[in-house]
N, C-alpha and C. Protein backbone atom coordinates (compact mmCIF):
# COMPACT_ATOMS: atom_id res chain seq x y z
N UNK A 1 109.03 88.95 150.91
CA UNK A 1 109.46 87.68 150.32
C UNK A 1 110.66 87.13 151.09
N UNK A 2 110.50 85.97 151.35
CA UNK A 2 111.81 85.56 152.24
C UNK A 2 112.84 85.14 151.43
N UNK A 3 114.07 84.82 151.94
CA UNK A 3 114.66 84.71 151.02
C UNK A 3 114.80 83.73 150.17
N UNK A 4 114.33 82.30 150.36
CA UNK A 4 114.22 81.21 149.42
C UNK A 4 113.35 81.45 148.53
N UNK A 5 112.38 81.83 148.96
CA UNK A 5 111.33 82.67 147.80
C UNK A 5 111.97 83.20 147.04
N UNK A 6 112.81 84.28 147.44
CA UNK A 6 113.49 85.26 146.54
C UNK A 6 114.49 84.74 145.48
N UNK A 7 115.13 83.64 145.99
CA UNK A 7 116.01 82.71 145.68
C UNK A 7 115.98 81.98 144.00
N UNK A 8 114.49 81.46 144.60
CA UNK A 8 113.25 80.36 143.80
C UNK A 8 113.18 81.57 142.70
N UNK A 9 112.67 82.72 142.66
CA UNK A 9 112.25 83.87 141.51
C UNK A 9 113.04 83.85 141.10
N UNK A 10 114.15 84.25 141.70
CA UNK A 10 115.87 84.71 140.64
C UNK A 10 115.76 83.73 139.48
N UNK A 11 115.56 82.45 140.11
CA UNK A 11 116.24 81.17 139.27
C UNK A 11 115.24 80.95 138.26
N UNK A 12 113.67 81.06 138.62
CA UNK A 12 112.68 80.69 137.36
C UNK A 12 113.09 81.96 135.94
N UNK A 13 113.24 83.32 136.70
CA UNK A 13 113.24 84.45 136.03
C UNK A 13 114.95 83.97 134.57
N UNK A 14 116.02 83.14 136.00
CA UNK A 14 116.95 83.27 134.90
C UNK A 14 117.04 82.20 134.28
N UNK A 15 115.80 81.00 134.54
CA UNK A 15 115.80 79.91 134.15
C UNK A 15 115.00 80.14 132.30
N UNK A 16 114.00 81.32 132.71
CA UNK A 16 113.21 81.25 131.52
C UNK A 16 113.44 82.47 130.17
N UNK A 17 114.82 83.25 131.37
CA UNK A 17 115.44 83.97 130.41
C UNK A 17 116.44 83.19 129.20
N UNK A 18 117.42 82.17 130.13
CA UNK A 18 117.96 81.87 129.10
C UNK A 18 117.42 80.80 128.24
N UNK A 19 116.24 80.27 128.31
CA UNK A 19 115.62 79.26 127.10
C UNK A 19 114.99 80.34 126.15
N UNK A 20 114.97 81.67 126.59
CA UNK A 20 114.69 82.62 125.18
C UNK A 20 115.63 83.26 124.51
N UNK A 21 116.70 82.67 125.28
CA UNK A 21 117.98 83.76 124.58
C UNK A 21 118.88 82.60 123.78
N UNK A 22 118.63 81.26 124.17
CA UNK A 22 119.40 79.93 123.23
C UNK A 22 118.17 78.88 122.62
N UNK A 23 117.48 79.55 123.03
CA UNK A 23 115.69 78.70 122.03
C UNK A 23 116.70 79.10 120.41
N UNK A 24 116.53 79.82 120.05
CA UNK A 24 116.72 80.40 118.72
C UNK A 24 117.81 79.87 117.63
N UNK A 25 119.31 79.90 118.84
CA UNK A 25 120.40 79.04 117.79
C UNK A 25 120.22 77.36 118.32
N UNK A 26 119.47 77.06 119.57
CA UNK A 26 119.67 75.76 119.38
C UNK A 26 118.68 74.84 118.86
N UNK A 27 117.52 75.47 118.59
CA UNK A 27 117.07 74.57 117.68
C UNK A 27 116.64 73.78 116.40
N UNK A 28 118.18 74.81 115.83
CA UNK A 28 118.70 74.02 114.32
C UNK A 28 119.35 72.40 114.86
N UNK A 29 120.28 72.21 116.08
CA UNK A 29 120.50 71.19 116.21
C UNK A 29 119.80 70.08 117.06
N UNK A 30 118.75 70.68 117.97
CA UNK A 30 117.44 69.57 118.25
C UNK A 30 116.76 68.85 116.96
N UNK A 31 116.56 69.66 115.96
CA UNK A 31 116.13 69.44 114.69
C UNK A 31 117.32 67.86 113.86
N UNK A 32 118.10 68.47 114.18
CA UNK A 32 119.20 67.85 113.67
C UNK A 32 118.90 66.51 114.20
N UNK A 33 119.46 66.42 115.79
CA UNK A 33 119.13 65.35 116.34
C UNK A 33 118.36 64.09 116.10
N UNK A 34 116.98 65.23 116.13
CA UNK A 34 116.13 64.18 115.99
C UNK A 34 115.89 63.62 114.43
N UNK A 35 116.18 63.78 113.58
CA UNK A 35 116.47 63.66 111.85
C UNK A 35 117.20 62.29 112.04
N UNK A 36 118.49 62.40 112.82
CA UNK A 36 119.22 61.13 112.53
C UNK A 36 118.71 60.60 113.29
N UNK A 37 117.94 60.64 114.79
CA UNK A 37 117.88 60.08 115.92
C UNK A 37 116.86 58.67 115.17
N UNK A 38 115.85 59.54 114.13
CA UNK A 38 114.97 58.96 113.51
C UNK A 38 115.15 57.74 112.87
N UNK A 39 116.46 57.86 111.63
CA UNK A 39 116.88 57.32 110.83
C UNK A 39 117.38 56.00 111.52
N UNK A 40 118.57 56.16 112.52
CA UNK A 40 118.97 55.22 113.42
C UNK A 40 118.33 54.53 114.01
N UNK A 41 117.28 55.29 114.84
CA UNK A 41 116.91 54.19 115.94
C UNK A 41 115.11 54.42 115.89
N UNK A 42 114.83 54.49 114.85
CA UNK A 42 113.54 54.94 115.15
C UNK A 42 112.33 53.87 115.62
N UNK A 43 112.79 52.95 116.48
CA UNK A 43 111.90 52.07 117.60
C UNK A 43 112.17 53.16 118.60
N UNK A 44 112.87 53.86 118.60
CA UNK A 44 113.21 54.26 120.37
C UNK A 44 112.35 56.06 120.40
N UNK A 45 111.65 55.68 121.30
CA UNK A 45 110.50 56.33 121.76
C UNK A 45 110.95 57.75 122.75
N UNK A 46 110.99 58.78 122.38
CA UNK A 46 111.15 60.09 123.42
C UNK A 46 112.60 60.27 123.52
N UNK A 47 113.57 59.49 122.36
CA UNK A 47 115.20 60.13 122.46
C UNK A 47 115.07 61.85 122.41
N UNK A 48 114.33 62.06 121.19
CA UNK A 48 115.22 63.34 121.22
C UNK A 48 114.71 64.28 122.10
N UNK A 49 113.38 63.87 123.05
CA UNK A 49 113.09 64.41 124.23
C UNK A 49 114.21 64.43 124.94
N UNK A 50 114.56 63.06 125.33
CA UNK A 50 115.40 63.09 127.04
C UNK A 50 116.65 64.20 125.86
N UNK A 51 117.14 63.82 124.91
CA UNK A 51 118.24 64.65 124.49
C UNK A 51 118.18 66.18 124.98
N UNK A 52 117.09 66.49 124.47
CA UNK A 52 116.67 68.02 124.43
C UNK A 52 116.39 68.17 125.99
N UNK A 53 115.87 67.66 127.03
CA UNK A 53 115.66 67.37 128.15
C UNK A 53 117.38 67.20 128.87
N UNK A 54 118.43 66.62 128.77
CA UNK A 54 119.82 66.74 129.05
C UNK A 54 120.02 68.17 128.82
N UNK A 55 120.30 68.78 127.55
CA UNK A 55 121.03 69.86 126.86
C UNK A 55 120.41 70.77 127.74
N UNK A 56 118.94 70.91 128.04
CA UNK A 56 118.24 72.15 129.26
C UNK A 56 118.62 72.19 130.24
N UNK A 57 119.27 70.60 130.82
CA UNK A 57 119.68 70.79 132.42
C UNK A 57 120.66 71.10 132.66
N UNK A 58 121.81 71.58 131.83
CA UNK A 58 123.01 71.94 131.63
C UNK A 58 122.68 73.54 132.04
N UNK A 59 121.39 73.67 131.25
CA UNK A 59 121.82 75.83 131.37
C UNK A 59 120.92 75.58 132.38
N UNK A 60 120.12 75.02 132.93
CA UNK A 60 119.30 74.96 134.27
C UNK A 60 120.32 75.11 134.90
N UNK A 61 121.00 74.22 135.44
CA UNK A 61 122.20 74.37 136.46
C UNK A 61 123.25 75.67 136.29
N UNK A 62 123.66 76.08 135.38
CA UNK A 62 123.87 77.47 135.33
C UNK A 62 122.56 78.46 135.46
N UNK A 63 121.64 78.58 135.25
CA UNK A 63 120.56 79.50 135.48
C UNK A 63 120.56 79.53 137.34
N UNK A 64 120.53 78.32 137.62
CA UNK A 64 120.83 78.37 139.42
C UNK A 64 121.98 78.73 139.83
N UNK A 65 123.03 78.87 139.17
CA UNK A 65 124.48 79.61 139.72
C UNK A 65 124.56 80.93 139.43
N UNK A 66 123.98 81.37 138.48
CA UNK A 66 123.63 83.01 138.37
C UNK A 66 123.28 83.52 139.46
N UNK A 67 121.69 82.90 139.23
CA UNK A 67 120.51 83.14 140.36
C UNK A 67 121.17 83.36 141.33
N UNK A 68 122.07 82.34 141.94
CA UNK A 68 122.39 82.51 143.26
C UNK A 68 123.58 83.67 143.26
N UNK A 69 124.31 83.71 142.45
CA UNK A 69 125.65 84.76 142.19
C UNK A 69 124.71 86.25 142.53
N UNK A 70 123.49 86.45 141.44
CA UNK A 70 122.92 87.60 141.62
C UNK A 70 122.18 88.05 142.93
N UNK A 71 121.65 86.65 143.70
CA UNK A 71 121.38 86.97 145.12
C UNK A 71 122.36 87.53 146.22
N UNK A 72 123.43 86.49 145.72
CA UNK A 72 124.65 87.35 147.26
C UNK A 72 124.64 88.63 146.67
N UNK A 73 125.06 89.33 145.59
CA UNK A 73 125.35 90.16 145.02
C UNK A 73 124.07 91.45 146.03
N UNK A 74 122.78 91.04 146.22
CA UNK A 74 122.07 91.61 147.09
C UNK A 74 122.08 93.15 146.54
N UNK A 75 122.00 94.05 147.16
CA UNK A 75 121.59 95.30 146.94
C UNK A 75 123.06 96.23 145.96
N UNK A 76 124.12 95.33 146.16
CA UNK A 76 124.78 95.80 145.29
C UNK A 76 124.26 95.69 143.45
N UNK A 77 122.96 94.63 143.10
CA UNK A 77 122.95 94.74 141.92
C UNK A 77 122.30 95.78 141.72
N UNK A 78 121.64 96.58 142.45
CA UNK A 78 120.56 97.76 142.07
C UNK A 78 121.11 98.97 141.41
N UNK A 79 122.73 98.52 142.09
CA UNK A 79 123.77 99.49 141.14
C UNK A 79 124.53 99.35 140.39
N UNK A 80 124.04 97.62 139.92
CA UNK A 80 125.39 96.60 139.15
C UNK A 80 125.74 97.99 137.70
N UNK A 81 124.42 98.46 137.46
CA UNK A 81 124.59 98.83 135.90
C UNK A 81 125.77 100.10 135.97
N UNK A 82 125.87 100.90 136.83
CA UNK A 82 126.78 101.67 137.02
C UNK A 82 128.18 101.82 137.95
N UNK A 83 128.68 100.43 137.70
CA UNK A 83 129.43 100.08 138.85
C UNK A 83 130.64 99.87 138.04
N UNK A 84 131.78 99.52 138.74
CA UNK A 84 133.02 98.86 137.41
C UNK A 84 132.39 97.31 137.46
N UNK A 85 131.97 96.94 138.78
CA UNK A 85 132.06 95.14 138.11
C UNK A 85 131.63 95.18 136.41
N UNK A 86 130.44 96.13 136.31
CA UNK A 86 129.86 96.04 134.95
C UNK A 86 131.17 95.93 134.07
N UNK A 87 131.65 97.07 134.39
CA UNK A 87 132.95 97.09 132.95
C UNK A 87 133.93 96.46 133.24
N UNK A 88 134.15 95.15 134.21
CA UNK A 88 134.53 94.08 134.30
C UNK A 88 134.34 93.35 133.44
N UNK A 89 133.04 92.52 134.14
CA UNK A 89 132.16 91.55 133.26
C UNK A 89 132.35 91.77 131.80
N UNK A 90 132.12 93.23 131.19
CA UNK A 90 132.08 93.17 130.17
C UNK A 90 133.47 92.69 129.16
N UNK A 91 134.57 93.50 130.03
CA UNK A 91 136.00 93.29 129.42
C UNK A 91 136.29 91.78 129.82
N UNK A 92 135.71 91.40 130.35
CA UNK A 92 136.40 89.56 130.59
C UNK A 92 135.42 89.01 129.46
N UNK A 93 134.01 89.36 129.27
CA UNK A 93 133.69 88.54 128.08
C UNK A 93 133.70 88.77 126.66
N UNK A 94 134.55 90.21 126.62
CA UNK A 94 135.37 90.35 125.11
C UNK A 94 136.34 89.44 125.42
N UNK A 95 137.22 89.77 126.30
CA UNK A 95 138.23 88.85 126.07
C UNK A 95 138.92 87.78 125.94
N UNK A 96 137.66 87.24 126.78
CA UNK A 96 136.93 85.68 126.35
C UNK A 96 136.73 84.94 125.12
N UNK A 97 136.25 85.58 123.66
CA UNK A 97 135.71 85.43 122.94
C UNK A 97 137.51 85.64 121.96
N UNK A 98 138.13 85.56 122.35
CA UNK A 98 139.50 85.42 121.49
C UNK A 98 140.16 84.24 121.73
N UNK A 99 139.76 83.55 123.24
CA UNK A 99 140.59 82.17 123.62
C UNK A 99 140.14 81.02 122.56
N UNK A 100 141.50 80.23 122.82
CA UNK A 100 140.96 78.92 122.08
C UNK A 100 139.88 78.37 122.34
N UNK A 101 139.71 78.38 123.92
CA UNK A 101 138.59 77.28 124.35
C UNK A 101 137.13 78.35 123.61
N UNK A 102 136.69 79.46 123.61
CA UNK A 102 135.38 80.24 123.05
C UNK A 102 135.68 79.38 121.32
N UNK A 103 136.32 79.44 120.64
CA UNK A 103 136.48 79.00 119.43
C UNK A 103 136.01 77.46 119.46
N UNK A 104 136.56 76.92 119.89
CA UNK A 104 136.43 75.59 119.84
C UNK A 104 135.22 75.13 120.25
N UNK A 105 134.64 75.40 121.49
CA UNK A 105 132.68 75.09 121.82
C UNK A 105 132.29 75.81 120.52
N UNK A 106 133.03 77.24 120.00
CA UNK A 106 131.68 77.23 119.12
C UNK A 106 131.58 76.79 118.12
N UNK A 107 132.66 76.23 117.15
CA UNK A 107 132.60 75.28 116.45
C UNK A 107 132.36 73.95 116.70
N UNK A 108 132.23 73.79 117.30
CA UNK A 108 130.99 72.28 118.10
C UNK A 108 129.98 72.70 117.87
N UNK A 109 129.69 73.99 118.60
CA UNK A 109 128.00 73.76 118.42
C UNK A 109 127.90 74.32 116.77
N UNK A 110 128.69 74.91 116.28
CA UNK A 110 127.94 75.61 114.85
C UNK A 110 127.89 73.95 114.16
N UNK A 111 128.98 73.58 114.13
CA UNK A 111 128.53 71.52 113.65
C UNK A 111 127.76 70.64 114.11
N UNK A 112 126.32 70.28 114.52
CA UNK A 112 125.68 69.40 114.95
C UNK A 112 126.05 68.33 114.42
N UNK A 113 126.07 68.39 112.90
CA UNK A 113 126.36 67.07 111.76
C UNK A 113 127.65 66.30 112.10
N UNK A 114 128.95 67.54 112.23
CA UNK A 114 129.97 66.64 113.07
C UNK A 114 129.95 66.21 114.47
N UNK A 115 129.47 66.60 115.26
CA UNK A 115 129.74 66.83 116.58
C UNK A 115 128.29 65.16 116.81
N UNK A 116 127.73 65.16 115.95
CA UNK A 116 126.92 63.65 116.40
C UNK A 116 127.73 62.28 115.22
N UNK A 117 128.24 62.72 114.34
CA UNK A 117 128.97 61.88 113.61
C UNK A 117 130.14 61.17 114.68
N UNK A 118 130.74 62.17 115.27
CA UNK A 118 131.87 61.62 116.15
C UNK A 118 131.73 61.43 117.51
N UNK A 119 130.33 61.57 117.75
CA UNK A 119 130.40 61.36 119.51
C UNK A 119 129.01 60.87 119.52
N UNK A 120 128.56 59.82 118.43
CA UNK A 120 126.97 59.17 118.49
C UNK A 120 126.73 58.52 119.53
N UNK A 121 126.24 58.03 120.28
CA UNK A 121 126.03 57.15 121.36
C UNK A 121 124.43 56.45 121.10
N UNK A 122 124.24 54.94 121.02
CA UNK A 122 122.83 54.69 120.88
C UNK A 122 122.13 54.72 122.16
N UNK A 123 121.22 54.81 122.32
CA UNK A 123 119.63 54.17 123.01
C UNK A 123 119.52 55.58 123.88
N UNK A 124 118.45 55.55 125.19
CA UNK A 124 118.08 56.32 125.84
C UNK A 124 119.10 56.94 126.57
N UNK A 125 120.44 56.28 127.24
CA UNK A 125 121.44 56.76 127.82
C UNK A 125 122.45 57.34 127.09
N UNK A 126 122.94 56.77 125.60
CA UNK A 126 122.98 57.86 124.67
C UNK A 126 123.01 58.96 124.59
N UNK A 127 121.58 59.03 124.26
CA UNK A 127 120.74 60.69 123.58
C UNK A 127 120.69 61.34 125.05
N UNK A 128 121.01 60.91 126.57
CA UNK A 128 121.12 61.49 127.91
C UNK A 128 122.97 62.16 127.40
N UNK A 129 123.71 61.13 127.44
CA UNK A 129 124.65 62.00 127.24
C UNK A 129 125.32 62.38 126.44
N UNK A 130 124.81 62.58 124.82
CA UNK A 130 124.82 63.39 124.07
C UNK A 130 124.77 64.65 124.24
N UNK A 131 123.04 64.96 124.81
CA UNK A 131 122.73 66.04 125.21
C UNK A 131 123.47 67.02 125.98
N UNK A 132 123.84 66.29 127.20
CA UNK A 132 124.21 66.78 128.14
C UNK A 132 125.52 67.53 127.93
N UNK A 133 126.78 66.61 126.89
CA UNK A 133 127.56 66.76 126.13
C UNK A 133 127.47 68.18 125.37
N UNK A 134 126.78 68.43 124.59
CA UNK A 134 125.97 69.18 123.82
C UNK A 134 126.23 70.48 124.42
N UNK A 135 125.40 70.05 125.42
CA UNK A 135 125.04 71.45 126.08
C UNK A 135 126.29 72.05 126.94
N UNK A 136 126.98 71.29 127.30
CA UNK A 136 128.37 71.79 128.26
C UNK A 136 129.31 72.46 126.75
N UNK A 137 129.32 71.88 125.98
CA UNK A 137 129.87 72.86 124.71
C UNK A 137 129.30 74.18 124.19
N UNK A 138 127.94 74.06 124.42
CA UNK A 138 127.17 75.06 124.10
C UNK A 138 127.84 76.50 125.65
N UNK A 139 127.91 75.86 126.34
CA UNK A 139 127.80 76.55 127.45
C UNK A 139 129.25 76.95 127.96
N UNK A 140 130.18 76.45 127.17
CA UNK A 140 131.32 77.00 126.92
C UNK A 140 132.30 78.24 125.69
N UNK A 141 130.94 77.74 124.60
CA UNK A 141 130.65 78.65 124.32
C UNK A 141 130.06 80.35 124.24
N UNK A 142 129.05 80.01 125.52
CA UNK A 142 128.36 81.21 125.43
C UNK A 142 128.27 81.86 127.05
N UNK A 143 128.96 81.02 128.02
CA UNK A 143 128.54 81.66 129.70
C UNK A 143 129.08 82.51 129.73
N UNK A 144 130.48 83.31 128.78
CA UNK A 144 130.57 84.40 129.23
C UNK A 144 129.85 85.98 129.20
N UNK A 145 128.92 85.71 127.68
CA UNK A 145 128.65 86.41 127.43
C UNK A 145 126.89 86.89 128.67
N UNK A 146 127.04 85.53 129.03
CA UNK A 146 125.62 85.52 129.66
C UNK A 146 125.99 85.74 130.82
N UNK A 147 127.45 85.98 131.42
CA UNK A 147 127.46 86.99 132.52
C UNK A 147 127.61 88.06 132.60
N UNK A 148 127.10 88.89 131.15
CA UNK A 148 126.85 90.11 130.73
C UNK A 148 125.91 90.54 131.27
N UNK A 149 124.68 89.74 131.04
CA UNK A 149 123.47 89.99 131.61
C UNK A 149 123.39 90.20 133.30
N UNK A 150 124.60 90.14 134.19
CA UNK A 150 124.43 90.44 135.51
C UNK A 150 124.71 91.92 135.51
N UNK A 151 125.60 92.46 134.25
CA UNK A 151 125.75 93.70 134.35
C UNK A 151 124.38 94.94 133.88
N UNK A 152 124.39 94.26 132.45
CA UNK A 152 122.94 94.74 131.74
C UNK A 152 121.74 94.78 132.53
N UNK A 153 121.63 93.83 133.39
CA UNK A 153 120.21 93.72 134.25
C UNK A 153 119.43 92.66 133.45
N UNK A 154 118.84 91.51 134.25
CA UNK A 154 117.98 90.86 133.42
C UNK A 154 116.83 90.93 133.29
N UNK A 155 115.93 92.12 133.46
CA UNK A 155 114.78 92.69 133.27
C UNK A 155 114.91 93.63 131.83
N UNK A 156 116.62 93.66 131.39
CA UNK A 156 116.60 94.95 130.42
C UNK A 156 116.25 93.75 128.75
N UNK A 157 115.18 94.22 128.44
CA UNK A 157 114.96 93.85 127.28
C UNK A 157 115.77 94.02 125.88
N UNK A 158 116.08 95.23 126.05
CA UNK A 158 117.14 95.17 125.07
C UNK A 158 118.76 94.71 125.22
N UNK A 159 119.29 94.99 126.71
CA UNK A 159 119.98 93.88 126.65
C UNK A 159 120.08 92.42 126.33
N UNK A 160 118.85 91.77 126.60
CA UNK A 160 118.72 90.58 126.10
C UNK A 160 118.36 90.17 124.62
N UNK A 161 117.88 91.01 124.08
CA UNK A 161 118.11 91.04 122.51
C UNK A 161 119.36 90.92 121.73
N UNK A 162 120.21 91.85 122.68
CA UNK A 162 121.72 92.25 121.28
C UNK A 162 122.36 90.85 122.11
N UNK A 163 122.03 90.46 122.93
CA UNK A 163 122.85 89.25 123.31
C UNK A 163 122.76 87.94 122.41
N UNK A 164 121.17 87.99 122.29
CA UNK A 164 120.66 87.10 121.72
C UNK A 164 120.57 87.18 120.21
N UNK A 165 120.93 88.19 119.76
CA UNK A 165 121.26 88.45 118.60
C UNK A 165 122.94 88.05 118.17
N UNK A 166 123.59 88.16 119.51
CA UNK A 166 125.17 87.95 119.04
C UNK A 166 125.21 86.21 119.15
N UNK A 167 124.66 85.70 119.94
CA UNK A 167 124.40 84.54 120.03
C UNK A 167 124.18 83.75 118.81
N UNK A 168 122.74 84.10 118.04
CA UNK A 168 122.33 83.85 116.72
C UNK A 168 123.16 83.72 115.80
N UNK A 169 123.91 85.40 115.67
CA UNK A 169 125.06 85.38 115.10
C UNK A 169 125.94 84.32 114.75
N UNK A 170 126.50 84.13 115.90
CA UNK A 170 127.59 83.24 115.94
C UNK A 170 127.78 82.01 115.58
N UNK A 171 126.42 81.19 115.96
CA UNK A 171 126.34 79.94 115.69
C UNK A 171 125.39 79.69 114.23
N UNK A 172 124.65 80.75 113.57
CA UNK A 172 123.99 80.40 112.55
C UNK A 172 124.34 81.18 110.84
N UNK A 173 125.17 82.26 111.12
CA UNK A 173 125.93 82.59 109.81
C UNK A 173 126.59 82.30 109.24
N UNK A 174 126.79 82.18 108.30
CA UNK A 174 127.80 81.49 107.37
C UNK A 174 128.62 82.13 106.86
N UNK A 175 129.61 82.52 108.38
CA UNK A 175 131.23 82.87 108.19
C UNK A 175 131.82 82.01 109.23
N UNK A 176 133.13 82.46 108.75
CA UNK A 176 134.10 81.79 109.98
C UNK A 176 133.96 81.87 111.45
N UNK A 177 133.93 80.83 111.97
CA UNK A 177 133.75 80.53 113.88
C UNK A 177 134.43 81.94 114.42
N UNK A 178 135.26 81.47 114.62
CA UNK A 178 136.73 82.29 114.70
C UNK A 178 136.44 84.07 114.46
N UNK A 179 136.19 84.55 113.28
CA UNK A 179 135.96 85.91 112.64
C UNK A 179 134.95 86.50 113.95
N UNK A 180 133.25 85.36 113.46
CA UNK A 180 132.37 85.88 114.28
C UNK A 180 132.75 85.95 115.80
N UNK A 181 133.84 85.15 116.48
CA UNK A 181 133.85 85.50 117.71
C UNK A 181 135.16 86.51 118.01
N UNK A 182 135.27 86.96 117.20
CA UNK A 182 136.49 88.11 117.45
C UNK A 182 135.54 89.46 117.11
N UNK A 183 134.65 89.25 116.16
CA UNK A 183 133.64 90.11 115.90
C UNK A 183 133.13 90.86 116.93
N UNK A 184 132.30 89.85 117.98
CA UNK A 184 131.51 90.14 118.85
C UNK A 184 132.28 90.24 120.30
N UNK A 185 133.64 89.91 120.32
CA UNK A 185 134.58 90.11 120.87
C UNK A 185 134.74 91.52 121.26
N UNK A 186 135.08 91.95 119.80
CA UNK A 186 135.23 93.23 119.60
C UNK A 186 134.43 94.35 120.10
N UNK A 187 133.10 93.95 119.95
CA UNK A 187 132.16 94.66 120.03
C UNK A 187 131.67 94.88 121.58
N UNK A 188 131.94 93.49 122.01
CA UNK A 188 132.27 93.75 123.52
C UNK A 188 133.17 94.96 123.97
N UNK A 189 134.29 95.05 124.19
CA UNK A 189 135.15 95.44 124.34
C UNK A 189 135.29 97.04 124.32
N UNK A 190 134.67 97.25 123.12
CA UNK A 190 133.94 98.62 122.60
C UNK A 190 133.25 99.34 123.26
N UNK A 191 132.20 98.04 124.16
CA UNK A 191 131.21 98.42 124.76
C UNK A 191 131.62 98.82 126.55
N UNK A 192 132.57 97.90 126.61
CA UNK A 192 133.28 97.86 127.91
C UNK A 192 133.84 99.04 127.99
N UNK A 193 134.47 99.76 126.86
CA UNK A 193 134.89 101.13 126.95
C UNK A 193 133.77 102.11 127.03
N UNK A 194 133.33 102.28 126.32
CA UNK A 194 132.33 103.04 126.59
C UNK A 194 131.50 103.17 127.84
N UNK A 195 131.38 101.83 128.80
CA UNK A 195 131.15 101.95 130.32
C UNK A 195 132.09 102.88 131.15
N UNK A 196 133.61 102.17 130.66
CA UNK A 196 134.48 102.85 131.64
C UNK A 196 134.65 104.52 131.05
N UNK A 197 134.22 105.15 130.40
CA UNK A 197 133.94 106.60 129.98
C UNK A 197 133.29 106.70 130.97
N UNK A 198 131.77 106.03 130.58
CA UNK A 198 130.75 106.85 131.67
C UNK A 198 131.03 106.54 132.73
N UNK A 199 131.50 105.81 133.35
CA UNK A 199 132.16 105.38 134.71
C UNK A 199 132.81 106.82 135.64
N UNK A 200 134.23 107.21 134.57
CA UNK A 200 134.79 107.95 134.79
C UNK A 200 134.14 109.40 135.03
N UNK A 201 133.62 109.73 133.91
CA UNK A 201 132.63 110.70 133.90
C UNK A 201 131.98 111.12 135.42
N UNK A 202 131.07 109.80 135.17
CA UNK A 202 130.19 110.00 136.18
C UNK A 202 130.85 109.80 137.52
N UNK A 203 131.83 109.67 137.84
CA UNK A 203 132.67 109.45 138.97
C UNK A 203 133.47 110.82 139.05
């Protein structure tokens, strides 16, 4: 496989990973969208498409900066899982999940109801950068955790579960923003230790 080929795979593989790992919490607020999109403007034909169509090209364009991150990365990822970058990655995205800015995207995205109340925009260019809007909150919310997955491996199925489970978490329970991301913070962190054990160990 040459390498644009190789390139092209990374990116479909991490393109179609992450629409299964944010399919789940985001489409309480596509739903949303299109409810009022209805009410408002309902002459206007394929909004909450292009909307939902914006909000994808946001993690598209991160799915291609992975992709490409995990390509230079080259034969070093074959050992990402037992390496420190892992218990890097991991300790930067616990510790991530305590800043203001992790709090704040995720209370954006856990509010669709506010977050289109105060930043409505009408017609087709609108619901373009609504979306797009949307999704850069969403994605400030959650890229750190999804550069977990360079450590985990993105073939590991169960890594992509507890991710996508902390994900769920966060944006669809009904506790505090804040709690849940110190929660899973935590749990990071936990986990990051437990690398640098076996690290040590095995070193």
């Amino acid at each position: 496989m040459t390498g644009g080929h190789e390139l092209l795979a990374r990116i479909l593989i991490w393109a179609a990973m992450m629409a299964a790992m944010m399919l789940p919490s985001a489409l309480p607020t596509l739903s949303v969208f299109h409810q009022v999109s209805r009410r408002h403007q309902p002459q206007r034909i394929g909004v909450s498409l292009l909307f939902a169509s914006a909000y994808g090209s946001v993690w598209l364009l991160f799915s291609v900066l992975l992709a490409w991150s995990q390509w230079q990365l080259g034969q070093l990822h074959t050992l990402i899982s037992m390496s420190w970058l892992t218990v890097l990655l991991f300790l930067f995205a616990g510790l991530y999940q305590f800043s203001s800015l992790k709090r704040h995207c995720l209370k954006v995205c856990r509010s669709p109801f506010g977050f289109l109340l105060t930043d409505w925009r009408p017609g087709y260019v609108g619901a373009g950068w609504m979306g797009m809007r949307f999704g850069f909150f969403c994605l400030g919310c959650c890229w750190a955790l999804m550069l977990v997955m360079l450590g985990v491996g993105v073939m590991t199925l169960v890594g992509m579960l507890v991710i996508t489970v902390m994900l769920t978490v966060e944006k669809l329970l009904p506790l505090s923003s804040a709690t849940l991301a110190k929660v899973n913070g935590s749990l990071l962190l936990l986990w990051a230790g437990l690398l640098f054990v076996r690290q040590i160990q095995g070193g």
